[in-house]
Protein backbone atom coordinates (compact mmCIF):
# COMPACT_ATOMS: atom_id res chain seq x y z
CA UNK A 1 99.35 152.17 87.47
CA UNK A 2 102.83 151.41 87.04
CA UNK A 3 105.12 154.41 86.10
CA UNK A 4 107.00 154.42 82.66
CA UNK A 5 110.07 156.44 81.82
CA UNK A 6 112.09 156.51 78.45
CA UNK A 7 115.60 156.62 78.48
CA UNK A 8 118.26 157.92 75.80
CA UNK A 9 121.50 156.94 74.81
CA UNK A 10 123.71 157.40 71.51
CA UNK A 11 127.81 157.24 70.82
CA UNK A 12 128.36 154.32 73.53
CA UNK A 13 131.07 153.14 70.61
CA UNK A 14 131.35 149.75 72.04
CA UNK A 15 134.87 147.87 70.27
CA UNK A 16 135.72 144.10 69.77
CA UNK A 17 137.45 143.73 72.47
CA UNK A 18 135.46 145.93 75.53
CA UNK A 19 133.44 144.53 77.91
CA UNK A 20 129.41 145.27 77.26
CA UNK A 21 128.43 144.36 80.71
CA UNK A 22 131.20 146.56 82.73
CA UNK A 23 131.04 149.59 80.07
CA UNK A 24 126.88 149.40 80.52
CA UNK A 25 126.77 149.71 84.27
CA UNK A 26 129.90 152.13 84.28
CA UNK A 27 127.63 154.46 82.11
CA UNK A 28 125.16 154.17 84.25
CA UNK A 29 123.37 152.52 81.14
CA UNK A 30 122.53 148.99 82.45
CA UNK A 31 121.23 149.33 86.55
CA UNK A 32 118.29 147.01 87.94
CA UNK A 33 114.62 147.56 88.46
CA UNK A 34 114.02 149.85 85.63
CA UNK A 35 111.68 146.50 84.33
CA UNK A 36 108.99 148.58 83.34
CA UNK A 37 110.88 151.47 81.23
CA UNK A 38 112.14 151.78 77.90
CA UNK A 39 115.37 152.36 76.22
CA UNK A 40 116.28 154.32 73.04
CA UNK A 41 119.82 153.43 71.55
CA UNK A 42 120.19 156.26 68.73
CA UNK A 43 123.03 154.93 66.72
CA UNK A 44 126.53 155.01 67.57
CA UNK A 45 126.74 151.11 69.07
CA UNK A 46 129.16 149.73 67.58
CA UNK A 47 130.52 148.71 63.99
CA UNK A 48 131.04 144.96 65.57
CA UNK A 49 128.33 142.77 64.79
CA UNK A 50 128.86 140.74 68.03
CA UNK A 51 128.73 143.48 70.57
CA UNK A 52 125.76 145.25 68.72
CA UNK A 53 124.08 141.93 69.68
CA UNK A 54 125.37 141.12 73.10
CA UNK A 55 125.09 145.23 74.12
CA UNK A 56 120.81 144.68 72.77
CA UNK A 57 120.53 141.19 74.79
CA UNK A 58 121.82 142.18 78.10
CA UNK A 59 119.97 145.53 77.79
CA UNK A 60 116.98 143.61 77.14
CA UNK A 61 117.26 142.12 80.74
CA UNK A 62 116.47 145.76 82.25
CA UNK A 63 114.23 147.51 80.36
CA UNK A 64 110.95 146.83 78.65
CA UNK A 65 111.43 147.78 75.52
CA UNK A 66 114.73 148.46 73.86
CA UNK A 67 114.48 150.22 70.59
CA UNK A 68 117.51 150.34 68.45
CA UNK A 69 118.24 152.91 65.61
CA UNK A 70 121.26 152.27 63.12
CA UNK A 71 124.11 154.68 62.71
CA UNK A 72 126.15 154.99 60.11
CA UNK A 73 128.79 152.45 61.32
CA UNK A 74 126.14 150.16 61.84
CA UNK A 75 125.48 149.62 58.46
């Protein structure tokens, strides 16, 4: 049987003009083979449409699941 762990993470307050990919693996956020875990994001993404999107997509490449729950400046 293959191990599972959950992971947390709220307030990464990603702006228009950061860089998902660098600000991910700088938080220790976005590392490989983690495949089989899962991934909380508890609000606090960002307000930018864009980077909510690209920040879910290249999460999606290193964890199972990613489950996303809006904030208040994500509405």
């Amino acid at each position: 049987m293959v191990s599972q762990k959950v992971y947390y993470a709220s307030n990464l307050k990603l702006y228009k003009d950061d860089n998902v990919e660098d600000l991910l693996k700088q938080r220790g956020i976005a590392t490989k083979g983690r495949v089989t875990d899962w991934l909380v994001l508890a609000g606090g993404v960002s307000c930018y449409k864009d980077k909510l999107v690209e920040c879910l997509g290249y999460l999606s490449k290193f964890y199972y699941h990613v489950f996303f729950v809006f904030g208040n400046k994500e509405l």
